[in-house]
N, C-alpha and C. Protein backbone atom coordinates (compact mmCIF):
# COMPACT_ATOMS: atom_id res chain seq x y z
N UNK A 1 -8.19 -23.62 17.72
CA UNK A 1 -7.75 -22.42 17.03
C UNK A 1 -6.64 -22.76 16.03
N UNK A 2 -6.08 -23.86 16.66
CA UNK A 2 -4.88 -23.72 15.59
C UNK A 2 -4.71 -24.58 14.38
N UNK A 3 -6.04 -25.33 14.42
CA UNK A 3 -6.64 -26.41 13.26
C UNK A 3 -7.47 -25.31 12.42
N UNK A 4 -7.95 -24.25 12.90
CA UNK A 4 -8.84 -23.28 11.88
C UNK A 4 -8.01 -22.36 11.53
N UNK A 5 -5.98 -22.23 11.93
CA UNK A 5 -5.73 -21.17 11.83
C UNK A 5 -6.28 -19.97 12.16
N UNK A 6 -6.35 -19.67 13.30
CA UNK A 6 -6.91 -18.78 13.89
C UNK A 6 -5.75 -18.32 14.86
N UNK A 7 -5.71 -16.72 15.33
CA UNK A 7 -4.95 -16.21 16.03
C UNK A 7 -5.97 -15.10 16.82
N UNK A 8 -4.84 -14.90 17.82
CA UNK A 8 -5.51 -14.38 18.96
C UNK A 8 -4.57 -13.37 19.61
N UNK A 9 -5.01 -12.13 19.47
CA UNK A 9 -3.89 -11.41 20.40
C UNK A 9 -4.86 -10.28 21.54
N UNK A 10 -4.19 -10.13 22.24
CA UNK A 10 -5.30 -9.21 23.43
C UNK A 10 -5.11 -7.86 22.63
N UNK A 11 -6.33 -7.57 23.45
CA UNK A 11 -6.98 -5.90 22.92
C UNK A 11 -5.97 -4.92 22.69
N UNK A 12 -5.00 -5.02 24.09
CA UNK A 12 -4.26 -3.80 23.91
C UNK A 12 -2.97 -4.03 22.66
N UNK A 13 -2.47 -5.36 22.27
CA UNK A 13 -1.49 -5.49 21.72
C UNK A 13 -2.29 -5.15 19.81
N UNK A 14 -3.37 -5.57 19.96
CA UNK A 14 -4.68 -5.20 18.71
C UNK A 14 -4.62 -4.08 18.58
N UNK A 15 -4.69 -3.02 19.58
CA UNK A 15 -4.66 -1.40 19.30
C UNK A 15 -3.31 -1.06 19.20
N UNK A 16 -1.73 -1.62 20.10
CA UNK A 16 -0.75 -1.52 19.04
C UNK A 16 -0.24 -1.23 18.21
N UNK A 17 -0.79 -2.90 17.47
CA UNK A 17 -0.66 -2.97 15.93
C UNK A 17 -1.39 -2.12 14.60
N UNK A 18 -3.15 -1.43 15.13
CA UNK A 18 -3.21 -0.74 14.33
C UNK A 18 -2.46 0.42 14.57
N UNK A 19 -2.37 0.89 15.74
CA UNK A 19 -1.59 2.15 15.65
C UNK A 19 0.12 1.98 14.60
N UNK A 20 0.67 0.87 14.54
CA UNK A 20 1.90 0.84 13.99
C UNK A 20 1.51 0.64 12.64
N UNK A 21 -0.07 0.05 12.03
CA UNK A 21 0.10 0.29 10.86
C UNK A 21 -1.33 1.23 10.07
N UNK A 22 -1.57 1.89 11.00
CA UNK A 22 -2.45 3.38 10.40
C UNK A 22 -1.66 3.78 9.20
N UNK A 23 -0.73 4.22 8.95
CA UNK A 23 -0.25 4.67 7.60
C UNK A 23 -0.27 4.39 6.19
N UNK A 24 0.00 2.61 6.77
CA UNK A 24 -0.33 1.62 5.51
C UNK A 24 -2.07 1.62 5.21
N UNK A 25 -2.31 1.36 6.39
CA UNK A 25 -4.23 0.92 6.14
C UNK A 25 -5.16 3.01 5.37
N UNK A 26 -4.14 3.98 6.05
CA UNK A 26 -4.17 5.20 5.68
C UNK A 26 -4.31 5.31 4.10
N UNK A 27 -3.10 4.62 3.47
CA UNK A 27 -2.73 4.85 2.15
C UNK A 27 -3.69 4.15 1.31
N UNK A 28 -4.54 3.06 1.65
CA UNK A 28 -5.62 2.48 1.11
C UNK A 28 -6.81 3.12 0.65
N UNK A 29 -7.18 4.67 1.46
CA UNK A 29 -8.30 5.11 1.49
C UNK A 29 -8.50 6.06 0.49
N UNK A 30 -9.15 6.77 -0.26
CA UNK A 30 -9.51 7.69 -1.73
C UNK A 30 -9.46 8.57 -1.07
N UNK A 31 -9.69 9.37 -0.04
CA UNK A 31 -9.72 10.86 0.00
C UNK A 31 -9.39 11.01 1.78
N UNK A 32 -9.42 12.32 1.84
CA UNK A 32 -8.77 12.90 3.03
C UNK A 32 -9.76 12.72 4.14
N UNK A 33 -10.83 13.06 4.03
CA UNK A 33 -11.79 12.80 4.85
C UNK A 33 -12.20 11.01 5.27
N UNK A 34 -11.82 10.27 4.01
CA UNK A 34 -11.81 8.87 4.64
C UNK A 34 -10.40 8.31 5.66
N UNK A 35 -9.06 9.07 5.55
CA UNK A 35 -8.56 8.98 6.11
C UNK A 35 -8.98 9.50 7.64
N UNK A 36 -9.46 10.48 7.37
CA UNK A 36 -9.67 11.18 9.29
C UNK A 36 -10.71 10.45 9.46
N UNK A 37 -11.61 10.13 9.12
CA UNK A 37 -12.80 9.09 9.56
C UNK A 37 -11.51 7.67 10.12
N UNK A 38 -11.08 7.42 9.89
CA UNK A 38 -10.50 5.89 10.37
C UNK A 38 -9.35 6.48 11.09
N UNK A 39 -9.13 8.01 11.66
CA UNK A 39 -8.23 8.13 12.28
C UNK A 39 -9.32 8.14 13.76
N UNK A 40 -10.49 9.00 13.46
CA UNK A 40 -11.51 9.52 14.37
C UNK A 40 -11.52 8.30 15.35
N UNK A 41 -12.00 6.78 14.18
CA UNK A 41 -12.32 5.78 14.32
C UNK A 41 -11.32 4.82 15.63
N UNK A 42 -9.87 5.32 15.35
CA UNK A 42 -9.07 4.41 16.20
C UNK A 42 -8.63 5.22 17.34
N UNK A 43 -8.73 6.91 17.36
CA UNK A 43 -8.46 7.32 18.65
C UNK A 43 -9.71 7.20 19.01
N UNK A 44 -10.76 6.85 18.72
CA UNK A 44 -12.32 6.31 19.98
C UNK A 44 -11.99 4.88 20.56
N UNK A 45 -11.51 4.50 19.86
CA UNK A 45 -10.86 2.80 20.39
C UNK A 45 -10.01 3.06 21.33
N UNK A 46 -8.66 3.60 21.11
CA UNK A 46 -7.93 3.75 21.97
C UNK A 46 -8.26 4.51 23.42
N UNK A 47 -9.38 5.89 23.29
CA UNK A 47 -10.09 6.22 24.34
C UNK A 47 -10.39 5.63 25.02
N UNK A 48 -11.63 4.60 24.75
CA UNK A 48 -12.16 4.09 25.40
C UNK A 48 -10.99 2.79 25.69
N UNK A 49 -10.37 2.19 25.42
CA UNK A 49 -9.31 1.56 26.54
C UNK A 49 -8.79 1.69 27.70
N UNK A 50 -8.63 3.02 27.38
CA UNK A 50 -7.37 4.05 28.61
C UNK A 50 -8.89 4.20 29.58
N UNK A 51 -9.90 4.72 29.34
CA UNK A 51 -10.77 5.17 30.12
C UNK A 51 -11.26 3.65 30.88
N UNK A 52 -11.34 2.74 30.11
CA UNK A 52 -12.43 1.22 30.94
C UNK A 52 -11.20 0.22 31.16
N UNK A 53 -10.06 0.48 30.47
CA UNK A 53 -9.40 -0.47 30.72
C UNK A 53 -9.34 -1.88 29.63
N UNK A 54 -8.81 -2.43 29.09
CA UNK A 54 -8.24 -3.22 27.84
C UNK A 54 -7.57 -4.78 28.53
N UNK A 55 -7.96 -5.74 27.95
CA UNK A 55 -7.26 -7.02 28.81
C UNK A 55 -5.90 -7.11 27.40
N UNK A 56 -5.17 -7.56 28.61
CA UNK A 56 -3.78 -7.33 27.49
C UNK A 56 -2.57 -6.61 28.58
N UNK A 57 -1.65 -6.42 27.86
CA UNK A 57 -0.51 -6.31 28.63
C UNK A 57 -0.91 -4.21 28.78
N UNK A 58 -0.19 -3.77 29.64
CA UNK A 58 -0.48 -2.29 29.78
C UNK A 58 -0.71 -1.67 28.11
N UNK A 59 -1.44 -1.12 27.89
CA UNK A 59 -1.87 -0.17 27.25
C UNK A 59 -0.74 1.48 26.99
N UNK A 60 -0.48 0.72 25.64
CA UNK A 60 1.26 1.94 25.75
C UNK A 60 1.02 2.88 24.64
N UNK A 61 0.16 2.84 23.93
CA UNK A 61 -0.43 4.04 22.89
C UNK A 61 -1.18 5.19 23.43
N UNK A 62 -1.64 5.93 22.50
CA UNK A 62 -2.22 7.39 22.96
C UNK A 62 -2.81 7.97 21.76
N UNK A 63 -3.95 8.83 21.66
CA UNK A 63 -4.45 8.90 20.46
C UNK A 63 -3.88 9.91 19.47
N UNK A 64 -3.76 9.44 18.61
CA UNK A 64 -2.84 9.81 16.86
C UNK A 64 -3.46 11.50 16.52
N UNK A 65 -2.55 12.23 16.03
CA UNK A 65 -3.01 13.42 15.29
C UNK A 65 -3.06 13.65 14.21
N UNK A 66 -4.70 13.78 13.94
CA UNK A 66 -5.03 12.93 12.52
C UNK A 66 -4.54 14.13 11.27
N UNK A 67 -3.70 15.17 11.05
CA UNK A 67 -3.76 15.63 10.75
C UNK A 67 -1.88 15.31 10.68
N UNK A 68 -1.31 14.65 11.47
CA UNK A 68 0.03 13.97 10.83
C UNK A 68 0.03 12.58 10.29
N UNK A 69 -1.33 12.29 10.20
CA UNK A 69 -1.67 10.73 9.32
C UNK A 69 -2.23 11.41 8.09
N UNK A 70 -3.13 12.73 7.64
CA UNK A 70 -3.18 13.23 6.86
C UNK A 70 -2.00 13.21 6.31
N UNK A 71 -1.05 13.98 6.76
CA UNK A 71 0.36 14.74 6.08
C UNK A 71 1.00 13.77 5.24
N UNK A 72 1.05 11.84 5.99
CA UNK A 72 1.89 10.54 5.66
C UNK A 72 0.70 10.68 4.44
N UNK A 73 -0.29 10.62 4.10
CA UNK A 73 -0.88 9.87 3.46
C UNK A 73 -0.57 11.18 2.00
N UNK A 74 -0.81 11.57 2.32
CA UNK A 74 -0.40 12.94 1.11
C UNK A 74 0.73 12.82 0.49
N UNK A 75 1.73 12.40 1.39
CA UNK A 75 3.10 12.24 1.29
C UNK A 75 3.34 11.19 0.20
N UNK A 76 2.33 9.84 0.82
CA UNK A 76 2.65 8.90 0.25
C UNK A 76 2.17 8.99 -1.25
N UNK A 77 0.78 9.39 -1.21
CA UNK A 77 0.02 9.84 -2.46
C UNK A 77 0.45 10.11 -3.63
């Protein structure tokens, strides 16, 4: 891995990090509806963690209200 540069982090620290950077990856998208599609997109991820369970350290997120990732992205807009 570390001759291909390659990194590795467990699932739950992966759902984390998008949750800490939804806003940025938010501000990338053309319209409002592509934002709630990739909000839809990461509270089904995070669901299904909490529900089956995630290898990784405890699981400390909860799913986003896509309608205050709307508000950032408007904001930012």
């Amino acid at each position: 891995m570390r001759q291909e540069k390659l990194t590795h982090i467990p699932p739950s620290l992966a759902l984390r990090k998008a949750v800490e950077e939804i806003d940025d990856l938010a501000a990338t998208k053309a319209s409002e509806s592509a934002v709630r599609q990739l909000v839809e997109d990461l509270n089904s991820r995070i669901v299904a963690a909490i529900r089956t369970g995630i290898s990784g350290p405890r699981i400390s997120v909860m799913p986003l209200n896509p309608d205050k990732v709307v508000a950032e992205w408007h904001r930012r807009g």
